[in-house]
C-alpha atoms as a PDB file:
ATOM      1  CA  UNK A   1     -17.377  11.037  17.536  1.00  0.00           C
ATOM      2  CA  UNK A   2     -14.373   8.475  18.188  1.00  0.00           C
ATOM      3  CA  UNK A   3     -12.536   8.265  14.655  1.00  0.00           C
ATOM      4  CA  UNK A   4      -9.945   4.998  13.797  1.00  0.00           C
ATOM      5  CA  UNK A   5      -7.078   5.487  15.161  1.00  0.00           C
ATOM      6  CA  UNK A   6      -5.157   3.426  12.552  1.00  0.00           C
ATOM      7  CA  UNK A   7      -4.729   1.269  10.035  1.00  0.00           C
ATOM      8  CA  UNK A   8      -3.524  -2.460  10.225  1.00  0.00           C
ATOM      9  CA  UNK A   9      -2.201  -4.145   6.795  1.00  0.00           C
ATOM     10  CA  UNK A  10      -2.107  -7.608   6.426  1.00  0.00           C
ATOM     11  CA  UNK A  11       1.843  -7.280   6.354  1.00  0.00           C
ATOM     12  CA  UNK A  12       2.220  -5.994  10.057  1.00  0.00           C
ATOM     13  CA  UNK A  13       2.820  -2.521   9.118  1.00  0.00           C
ATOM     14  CA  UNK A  14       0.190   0.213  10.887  1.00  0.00           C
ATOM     15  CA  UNK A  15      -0.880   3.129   9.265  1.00  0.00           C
ATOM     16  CA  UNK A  16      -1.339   5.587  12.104  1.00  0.00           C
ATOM     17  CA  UNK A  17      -3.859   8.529  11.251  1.00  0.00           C
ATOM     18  CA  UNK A  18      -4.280  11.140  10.712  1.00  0.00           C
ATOM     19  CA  UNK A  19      -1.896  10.099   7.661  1.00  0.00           C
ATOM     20  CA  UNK A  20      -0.009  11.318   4.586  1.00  0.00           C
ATOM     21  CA  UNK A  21      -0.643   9.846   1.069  1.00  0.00           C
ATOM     22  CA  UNK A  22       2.010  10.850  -1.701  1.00  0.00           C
ATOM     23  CA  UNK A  23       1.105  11.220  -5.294  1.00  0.00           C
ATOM     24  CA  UNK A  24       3.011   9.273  -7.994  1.00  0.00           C
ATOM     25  CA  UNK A  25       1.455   9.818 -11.370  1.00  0.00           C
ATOM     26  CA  UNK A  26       3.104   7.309 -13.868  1.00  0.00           C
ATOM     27  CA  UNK A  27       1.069   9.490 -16.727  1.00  0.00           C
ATOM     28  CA  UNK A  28       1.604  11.845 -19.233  1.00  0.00           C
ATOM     29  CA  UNK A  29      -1.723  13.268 -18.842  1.00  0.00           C
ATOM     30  CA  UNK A  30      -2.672  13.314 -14.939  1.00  0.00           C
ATOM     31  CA  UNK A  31      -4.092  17.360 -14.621  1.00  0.00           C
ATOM     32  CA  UNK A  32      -0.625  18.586 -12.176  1.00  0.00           C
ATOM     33  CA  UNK A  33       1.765  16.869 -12.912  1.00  0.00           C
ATOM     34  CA  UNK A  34       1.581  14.583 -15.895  1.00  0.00           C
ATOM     35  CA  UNK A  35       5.007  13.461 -17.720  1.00  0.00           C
ATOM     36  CA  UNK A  36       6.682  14.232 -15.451  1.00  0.00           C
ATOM     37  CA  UNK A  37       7.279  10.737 -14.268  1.00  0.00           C
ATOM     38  CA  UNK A  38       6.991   8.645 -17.051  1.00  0.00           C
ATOM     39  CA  UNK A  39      10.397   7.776 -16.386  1.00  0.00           C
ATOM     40  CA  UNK A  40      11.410   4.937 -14.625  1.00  0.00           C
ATOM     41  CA  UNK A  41      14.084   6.541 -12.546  1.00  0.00           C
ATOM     42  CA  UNK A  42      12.376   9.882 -12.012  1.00  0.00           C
ATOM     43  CA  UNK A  43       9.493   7.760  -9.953  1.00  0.00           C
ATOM     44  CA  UNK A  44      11.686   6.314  -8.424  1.00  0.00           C
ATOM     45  CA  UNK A  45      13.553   8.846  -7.460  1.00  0.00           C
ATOM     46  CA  UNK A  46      10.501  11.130  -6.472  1.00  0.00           C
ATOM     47  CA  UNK A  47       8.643   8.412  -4.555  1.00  0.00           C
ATOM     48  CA  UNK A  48      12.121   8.255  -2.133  1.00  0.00           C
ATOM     49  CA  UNK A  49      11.930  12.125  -1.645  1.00  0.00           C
ATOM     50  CA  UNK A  50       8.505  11.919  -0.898  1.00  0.00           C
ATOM     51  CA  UNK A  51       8.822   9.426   1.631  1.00  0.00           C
ATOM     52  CA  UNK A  52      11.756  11.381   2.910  1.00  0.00           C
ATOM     53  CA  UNK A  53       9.926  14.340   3.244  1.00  0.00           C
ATOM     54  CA  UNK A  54       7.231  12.625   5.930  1.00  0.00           C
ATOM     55  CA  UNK A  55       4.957  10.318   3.226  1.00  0.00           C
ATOM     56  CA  UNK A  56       3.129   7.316   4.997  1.00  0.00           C
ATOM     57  CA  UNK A  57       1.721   5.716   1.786  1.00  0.00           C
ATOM     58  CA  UNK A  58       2.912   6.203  -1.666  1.00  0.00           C
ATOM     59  CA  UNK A  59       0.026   5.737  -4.532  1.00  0.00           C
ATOM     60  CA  UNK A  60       1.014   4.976  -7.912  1.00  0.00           C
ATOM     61  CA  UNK A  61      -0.842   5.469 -10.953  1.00  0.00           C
ATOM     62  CA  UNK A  62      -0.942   5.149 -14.605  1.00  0.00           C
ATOM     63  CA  UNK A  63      -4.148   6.188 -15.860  1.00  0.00           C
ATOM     64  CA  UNK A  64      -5.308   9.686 -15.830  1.00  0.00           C
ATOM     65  CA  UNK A  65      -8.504  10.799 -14.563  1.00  0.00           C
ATOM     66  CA  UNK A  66      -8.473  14.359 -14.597  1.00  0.00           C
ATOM     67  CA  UNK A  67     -11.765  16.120 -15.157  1.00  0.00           C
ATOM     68  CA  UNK A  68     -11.367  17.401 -18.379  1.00  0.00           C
ATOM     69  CA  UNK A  69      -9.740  15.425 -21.374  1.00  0.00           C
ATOM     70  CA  UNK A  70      -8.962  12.038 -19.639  1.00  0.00           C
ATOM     71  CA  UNK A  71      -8.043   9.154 -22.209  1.00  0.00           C
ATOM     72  CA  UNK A  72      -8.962   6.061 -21.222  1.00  0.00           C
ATOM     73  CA  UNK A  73      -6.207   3.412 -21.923  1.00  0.00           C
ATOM     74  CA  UNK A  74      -5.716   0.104 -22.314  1.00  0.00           C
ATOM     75  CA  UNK A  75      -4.876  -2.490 -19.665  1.00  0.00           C
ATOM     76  CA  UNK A  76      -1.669  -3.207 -21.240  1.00  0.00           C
ATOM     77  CA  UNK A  77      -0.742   0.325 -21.835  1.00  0.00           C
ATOM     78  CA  UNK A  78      -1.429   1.037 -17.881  1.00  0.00           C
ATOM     79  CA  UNK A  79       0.464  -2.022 -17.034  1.00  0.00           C
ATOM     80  CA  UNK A  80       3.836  -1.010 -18.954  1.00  0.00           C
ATOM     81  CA  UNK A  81       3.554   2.310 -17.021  1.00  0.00           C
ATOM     82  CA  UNK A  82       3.864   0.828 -13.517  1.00  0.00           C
ATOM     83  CA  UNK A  83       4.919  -2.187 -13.600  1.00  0.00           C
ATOM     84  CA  UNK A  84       9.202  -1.878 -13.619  1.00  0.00           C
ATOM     85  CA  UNK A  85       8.194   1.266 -10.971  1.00  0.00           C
ATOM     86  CA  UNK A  86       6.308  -0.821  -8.856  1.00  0.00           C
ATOM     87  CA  UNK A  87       8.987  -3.488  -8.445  1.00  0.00           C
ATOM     88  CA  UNK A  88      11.861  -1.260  -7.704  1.00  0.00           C
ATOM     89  CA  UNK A  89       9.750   0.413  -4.837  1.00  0.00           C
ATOM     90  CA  UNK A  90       8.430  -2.489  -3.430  1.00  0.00           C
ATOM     91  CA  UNK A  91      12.186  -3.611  -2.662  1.00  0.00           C
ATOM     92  CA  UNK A  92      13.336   0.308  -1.808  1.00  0.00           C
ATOM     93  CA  UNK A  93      10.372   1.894  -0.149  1.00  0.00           C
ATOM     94  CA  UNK A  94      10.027   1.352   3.639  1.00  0.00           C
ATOM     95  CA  UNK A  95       6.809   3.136   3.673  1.00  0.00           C
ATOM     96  CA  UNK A  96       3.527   1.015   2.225  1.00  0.00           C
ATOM     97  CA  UNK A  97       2.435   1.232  -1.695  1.00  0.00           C
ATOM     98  CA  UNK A  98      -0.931   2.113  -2.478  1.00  0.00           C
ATOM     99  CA  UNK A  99      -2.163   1.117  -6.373  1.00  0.00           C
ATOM    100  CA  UNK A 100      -4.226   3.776  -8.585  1.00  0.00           C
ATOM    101  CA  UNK A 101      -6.046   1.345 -10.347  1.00  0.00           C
ATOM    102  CA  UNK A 102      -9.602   0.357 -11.082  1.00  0.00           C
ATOM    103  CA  UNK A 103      -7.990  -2.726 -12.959  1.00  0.00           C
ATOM    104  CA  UNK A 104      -7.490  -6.283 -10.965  1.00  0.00           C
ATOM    105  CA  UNK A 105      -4.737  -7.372 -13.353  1.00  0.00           C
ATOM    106  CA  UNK A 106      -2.986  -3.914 -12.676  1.00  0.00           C
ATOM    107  CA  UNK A 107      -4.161  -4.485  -9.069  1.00  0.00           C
ATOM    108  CA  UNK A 108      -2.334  -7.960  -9.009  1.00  0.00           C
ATOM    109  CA  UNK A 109       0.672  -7.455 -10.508  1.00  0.00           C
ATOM    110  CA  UNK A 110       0.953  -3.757  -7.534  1.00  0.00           C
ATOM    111  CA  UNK A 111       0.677  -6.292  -5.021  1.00  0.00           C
ATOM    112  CA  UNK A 112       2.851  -9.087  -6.172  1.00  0.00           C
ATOM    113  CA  UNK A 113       5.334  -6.545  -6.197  1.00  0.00           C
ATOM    114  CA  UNK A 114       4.448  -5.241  -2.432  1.00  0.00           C
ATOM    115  CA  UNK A 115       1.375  -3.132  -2.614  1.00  0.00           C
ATOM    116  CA  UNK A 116      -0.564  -2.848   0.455  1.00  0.00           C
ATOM    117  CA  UNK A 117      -3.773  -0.807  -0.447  1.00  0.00           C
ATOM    118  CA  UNK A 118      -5.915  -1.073  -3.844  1.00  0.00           C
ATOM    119  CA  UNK A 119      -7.261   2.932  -4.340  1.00  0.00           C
ATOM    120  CA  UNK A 120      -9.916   2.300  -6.636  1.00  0.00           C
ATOM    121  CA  UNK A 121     -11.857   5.022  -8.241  1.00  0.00           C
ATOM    122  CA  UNK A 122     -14.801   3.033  -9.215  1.00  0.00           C
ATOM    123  CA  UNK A 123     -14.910   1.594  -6.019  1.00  0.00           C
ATOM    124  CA  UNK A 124     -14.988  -2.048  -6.660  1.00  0.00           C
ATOM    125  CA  UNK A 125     -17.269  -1.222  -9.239  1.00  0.00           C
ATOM    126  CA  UNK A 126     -15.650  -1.305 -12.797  1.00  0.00           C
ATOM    127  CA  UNK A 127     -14.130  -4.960 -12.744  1.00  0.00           C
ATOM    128  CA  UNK A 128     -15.875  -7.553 -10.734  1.00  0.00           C
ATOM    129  CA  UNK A 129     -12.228  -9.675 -10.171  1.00  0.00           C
ATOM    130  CA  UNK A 130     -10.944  -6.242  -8.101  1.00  0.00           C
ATOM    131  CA  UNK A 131     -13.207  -7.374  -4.668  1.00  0.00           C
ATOM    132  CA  UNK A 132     -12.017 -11.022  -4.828  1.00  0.00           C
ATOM    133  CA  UNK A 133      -8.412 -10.368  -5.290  1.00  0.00           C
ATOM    134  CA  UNK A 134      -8.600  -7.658  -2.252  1.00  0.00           C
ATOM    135  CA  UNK A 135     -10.281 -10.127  -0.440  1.00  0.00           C
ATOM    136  CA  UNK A 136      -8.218 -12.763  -1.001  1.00  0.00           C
ATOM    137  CA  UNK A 137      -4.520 -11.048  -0.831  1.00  0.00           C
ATOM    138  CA  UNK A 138      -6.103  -9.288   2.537  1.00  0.00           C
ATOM    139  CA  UNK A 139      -5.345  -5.823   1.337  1.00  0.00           C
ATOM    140  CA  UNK A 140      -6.644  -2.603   2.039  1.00  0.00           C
ATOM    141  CA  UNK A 141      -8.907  -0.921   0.003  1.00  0.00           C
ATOM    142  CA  UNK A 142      -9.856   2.760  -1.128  1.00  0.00           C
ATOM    143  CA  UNK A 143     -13.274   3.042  -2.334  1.00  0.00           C
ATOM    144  CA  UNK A 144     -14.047   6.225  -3.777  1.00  0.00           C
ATOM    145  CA  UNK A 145     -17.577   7.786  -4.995  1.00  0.00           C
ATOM    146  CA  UNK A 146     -17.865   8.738  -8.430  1.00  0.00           C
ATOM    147  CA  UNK A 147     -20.334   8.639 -11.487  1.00  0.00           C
ATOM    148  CA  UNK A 148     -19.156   8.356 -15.153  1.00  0.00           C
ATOM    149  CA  UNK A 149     -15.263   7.055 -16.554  1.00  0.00           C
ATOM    150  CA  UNK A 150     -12.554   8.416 -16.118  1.00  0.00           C
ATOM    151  CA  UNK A 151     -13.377  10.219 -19.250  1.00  0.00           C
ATOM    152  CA  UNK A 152     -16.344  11.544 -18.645  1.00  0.00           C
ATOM    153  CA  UNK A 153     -17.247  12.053 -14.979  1.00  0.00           C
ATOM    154  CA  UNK A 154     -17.022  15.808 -15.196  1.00  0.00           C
ATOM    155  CA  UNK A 155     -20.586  15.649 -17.079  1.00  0.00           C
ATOM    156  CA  UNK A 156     -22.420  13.901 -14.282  1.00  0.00           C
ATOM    157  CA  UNK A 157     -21.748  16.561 -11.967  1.00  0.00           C
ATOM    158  CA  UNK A 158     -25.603  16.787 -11.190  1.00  0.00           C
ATOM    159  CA  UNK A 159     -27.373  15.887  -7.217  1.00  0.00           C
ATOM    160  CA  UNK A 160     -30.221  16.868  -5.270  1.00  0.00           C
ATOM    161  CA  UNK A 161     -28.452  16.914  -2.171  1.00  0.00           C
ATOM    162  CA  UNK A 162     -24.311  15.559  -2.639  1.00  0.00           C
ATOM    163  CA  UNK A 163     -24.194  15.061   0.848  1.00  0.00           C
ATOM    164  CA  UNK A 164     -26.565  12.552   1.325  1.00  0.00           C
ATOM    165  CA  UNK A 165     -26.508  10.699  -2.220  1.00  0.00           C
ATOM    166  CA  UNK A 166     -22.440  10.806  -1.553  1.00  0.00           C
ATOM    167  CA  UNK A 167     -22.582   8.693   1.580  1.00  0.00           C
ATOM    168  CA  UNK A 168     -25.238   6.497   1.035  1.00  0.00           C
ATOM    169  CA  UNK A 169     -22.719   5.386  -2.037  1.00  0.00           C
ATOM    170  CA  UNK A 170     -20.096   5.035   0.209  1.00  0.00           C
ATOM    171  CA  UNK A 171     -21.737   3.627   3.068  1.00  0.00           C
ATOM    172  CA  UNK A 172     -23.655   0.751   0.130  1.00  0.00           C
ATOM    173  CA  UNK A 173     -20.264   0.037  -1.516  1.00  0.00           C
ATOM    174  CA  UNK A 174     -18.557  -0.549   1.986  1.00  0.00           C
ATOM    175  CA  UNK A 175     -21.427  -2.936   2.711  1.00  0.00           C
ATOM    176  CA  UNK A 176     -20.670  -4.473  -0.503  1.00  0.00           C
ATOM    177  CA  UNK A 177     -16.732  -4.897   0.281  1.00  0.00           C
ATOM    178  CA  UNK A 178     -17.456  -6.640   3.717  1.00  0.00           C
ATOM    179  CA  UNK A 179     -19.708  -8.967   1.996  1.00  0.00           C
ATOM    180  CA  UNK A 180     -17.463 -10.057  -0.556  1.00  0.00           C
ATOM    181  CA  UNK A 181     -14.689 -10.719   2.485  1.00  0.00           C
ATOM    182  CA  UNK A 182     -12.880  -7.646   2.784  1.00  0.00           C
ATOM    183  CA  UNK A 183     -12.431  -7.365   6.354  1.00  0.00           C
ATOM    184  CA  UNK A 184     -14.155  -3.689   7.906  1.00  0.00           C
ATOM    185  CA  UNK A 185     -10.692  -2.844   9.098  1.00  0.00           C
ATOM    186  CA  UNK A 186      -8.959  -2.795   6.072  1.00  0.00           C
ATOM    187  CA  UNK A 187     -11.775  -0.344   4.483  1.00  0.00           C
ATOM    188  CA  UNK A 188     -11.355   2.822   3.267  1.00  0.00           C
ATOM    189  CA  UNK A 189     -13.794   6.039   2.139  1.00  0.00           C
ATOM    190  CA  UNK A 190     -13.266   8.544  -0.072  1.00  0.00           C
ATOM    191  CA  UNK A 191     -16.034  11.449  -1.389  1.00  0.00           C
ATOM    192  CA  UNK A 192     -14.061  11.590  -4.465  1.00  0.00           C
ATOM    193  CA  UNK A 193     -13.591  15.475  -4.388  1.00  0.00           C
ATOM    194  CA  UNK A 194     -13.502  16.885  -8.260  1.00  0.00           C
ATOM    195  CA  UNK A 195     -15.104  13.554  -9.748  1.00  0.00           C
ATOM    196  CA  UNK A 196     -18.425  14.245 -10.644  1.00  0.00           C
ATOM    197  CA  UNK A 197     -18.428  17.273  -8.496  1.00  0.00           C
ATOM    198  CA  UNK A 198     -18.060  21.103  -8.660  1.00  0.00           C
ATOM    199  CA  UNK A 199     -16.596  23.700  -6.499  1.00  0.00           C
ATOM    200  CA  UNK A 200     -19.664  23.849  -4.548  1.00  0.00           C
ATOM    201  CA  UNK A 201     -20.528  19.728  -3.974  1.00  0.00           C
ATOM    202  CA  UNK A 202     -17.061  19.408  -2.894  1.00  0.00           C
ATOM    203  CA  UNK A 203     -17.312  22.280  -0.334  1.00  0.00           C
ATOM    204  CA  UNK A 204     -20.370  20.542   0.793  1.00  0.00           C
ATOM    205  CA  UNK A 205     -18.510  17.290   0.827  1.00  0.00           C
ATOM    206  CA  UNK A 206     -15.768  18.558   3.031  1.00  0.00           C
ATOM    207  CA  UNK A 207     -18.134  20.948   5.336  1.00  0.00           C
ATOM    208  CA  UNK A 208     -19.730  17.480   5.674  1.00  0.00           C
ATOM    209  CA  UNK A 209     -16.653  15.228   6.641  1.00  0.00           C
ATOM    210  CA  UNK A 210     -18.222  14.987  10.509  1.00  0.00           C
ATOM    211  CA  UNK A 211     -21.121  13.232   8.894  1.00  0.00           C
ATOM    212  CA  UNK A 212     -19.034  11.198   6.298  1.00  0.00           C
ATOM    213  CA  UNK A 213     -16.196   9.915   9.256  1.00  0.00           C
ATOM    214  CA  UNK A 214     -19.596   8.913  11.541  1.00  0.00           C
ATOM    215  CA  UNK A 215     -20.561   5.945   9.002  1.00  0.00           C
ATOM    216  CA  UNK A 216     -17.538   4.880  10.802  1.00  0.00           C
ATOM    217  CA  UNK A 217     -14.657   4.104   8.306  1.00  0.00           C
ATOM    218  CA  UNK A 218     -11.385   6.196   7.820  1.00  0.00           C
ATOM    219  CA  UNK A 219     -12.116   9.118   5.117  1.00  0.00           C
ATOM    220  CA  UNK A 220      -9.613  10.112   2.828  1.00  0.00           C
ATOM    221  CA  UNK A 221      -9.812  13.374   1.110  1.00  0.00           C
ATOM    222  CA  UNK A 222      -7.937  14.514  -2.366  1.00  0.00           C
ATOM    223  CA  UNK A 223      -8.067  18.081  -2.522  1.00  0.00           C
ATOM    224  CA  UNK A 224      -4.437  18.250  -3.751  1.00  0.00           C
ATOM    225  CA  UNK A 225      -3.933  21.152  -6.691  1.00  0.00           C
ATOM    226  CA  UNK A 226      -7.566  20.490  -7.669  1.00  0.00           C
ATOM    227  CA  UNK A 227      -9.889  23.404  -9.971  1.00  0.00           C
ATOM    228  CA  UNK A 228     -11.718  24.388  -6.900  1.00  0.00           C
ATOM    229  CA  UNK A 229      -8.726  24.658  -4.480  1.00  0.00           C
ATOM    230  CA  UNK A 230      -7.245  27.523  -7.489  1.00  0.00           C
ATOM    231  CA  UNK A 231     -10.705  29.210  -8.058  1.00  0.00           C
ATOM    232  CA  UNK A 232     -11.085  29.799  -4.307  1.00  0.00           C
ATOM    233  CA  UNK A 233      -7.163  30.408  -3.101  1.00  0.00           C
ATOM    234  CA  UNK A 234      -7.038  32.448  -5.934  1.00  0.00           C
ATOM    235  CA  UNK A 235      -9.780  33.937  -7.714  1.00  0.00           C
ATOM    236  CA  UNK A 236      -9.500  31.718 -10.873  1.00  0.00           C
ATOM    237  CA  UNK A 237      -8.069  28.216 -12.114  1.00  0.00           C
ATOM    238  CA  UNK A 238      -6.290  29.236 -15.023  1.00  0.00           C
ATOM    239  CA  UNK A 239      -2.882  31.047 -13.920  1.00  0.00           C
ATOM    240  CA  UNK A 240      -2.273  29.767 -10.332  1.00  0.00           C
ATOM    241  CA  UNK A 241       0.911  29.436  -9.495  1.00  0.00           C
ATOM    242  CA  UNK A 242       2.443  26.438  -7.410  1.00  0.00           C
ATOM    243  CA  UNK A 243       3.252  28.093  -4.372  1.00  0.00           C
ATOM    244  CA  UNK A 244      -0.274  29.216  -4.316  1.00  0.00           C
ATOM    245  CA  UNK A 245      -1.909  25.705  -5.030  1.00  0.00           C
ATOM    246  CA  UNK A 246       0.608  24.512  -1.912  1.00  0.00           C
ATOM    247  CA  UNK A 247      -1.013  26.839   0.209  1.00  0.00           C
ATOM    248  CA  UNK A 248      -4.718  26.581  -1.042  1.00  0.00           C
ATOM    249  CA  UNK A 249      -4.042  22.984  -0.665  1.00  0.00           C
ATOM    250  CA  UNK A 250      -2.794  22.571   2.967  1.00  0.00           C
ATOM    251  CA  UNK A 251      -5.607  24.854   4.330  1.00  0.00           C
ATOM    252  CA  UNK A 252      -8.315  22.322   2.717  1.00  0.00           C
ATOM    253  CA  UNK A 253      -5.902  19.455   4.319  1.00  0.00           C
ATOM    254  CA  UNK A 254      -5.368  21.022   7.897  1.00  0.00           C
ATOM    255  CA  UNK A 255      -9.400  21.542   7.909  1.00  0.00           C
ATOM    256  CA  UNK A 256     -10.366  18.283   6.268  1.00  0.00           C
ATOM    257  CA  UNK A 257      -8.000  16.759   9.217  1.00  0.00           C
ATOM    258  CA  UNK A 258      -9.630  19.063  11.705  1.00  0.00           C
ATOM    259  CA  UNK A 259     -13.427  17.840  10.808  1.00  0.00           C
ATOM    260  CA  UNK A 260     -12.114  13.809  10.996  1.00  0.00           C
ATOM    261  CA  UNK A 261     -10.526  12.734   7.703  1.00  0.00           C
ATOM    262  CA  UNK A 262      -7.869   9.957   8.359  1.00  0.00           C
ATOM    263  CA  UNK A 263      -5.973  10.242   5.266  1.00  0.00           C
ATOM    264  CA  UNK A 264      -5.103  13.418   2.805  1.00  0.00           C
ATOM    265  CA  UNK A 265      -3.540  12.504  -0.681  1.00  0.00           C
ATOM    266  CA  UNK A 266      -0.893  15.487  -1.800  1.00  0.00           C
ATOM    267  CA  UNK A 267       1.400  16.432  -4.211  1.00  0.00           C
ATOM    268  CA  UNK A 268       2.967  18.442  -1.919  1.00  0.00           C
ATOM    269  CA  UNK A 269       4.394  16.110   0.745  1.00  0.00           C
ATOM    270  CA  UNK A 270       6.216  18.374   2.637  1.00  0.00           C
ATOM    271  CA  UNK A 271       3.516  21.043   2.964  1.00  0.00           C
ATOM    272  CA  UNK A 272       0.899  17.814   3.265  1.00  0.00           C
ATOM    273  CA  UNK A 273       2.655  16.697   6.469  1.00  0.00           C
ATOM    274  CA  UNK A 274       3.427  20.213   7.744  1.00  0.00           C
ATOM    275  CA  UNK A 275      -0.165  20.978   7.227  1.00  0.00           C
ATOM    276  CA  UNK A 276      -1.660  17.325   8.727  1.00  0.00           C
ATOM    277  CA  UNK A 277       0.773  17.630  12.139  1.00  0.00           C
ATOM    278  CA  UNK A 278      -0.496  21.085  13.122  1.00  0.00           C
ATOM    279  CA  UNK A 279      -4.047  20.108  12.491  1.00  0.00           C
ATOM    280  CA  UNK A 280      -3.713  16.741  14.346  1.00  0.00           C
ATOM    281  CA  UNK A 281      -1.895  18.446  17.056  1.00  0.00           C
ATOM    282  CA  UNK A 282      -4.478  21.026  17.829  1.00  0.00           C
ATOM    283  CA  UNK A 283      -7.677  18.519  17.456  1.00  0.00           C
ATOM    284  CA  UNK A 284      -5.675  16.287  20.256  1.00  0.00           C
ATOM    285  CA  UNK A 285      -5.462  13.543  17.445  1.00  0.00           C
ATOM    286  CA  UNK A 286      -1.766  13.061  17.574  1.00  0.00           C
ATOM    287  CA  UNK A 287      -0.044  11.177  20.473  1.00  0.00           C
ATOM    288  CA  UNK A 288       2.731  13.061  20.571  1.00  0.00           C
ATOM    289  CA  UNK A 289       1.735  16.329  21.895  1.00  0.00           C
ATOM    290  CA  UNK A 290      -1.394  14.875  24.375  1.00  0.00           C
ATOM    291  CA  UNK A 291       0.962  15.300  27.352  1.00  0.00           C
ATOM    292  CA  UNK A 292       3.530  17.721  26.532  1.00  0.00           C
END
């Protein structure tokens, strides 16, 4: 299977995979880490030390979606989250931003500040201005499968075969992208690991990533400090300390690499790139180490 090699945004900056994407919840309610970066200058601050620490992208959020007791907010509400943190990385960051959002006025104001990449969780599905503006800004785009809100998704956690019903979502909603101008390139797939799923769709989903990187489109995977990663590195979600999510984490991350994902978005940066090099190295996916 020959996987993408990288990704080109419209600014001149490439993306090379397998690639790094570092988590910056602007919540107070995201499931890890959530107030801890309401402030302005702790975002800030973190996004630099996550860039320092080996980062490609940096996503920024500020709407929680965890799977259990996500509050849907208003537009405005989102916007006063991210907006100040947005401009002072897009003029401090070297690195490219990547915008949480399923919002296009959240989506707009991310990439009048510098934003590269729109990650949306509904896929281009929840507000029908989000295709257009990616389209027209030339942006790249995250589409991710899910079923339900951000509220709610945790209750449609239901398939007769994940696998299958999981691409052909991802596969229709690329289609979908293209056709509304969003150029192939720029297009991104994600199984949406935790939304909508259980521990045992999302080890299905990520025994499956051959299958999901051969619809031919880089696959990112978010495994980062989810229920599933504690319940299996540890025998049980409730109690897991961080060192142990770290470590549950960058095993899913090195494998997930391994089997052809492009992209893994961490909390852990550090242990995220430590974790993505070795695995890239020993797959022959990273330049570096072909001839040494």
């Amino acid at each position: 299977m020959s996987l993408v090699s990288d990704l080109k945004l419209a600014d001149g900056r490439v993306i090379q995979f397998p690639a790094v994407m570092g988590v910056l919840n602007v919540t107070p309610d995201s499931f890890s880490d959530g107030g801890q970066y309401l402030e302005a200058d702790r975002a800030v601050d973190h996004a630099l030390a996550m860039e320092a620490a080996g980062a490609d992208v940096i996503d920024v959020g500020g709407e929680s979606s965890r799977p259990i007791g996500a509050v849907e907010v208003p537009v405005e509400v989102e916007l006063a989250r991210v907006t100040v943190v947005l401009e002072r990385l897009g003029k401090q960051l070297k690195v490219p931003i990547s915008i949480d959002t399923r919002r296009a006025e959240v989506a707009r104001v991310a990439l009048e500040s510098g934003a590269a990449i729109i990650n949306d969780i509904t896929a281009l599905e929840h507000d029908p201005e989000m295709a257009p503006l990616a389209a027209r800004t030339k942006c790249a785009v995250v589409l991710m499968h899910m079923r339900g809100g951000p509220a709610d998704h945790i209750k449609f956690a239901r398939y007769d075969d994940v696998v299958r019903e999981v691409a052909e979502y991802l596969a229709a909603r690329a289609g979908f992208a293209f056709a509304a101008g969003i150029a192939r390139s720029r297009i991104i797939l994600d199984p949406g690991l935790g939304f909508a799923k259980n521990a045992q769709h999302n080890l299905r989903l990520l025994a499956a990533l051959p299958g999901l990187c051969a619809l031919g489109y880089p696959v990112l995977v978010g495994a980062s400090r989810k229920t599933f990663v504690a319940r299996i590195a540890v025998g049980t979600a409730a109690g897991a300390t961080e060192q142990e999510l770290e470590f549950g984490t960058a095993a899913a991350n090195a494998l997930a690499v391994a089997a052809g994902a492009s992209m893994v978005r961490v909390h852990d940066v550090g242990a995220g790139v430590a974790a993505v090099r070795m695995a890239a190295a020993m797959t022959g996916r990273d330049q570096r180490f072909r001839h040494a």
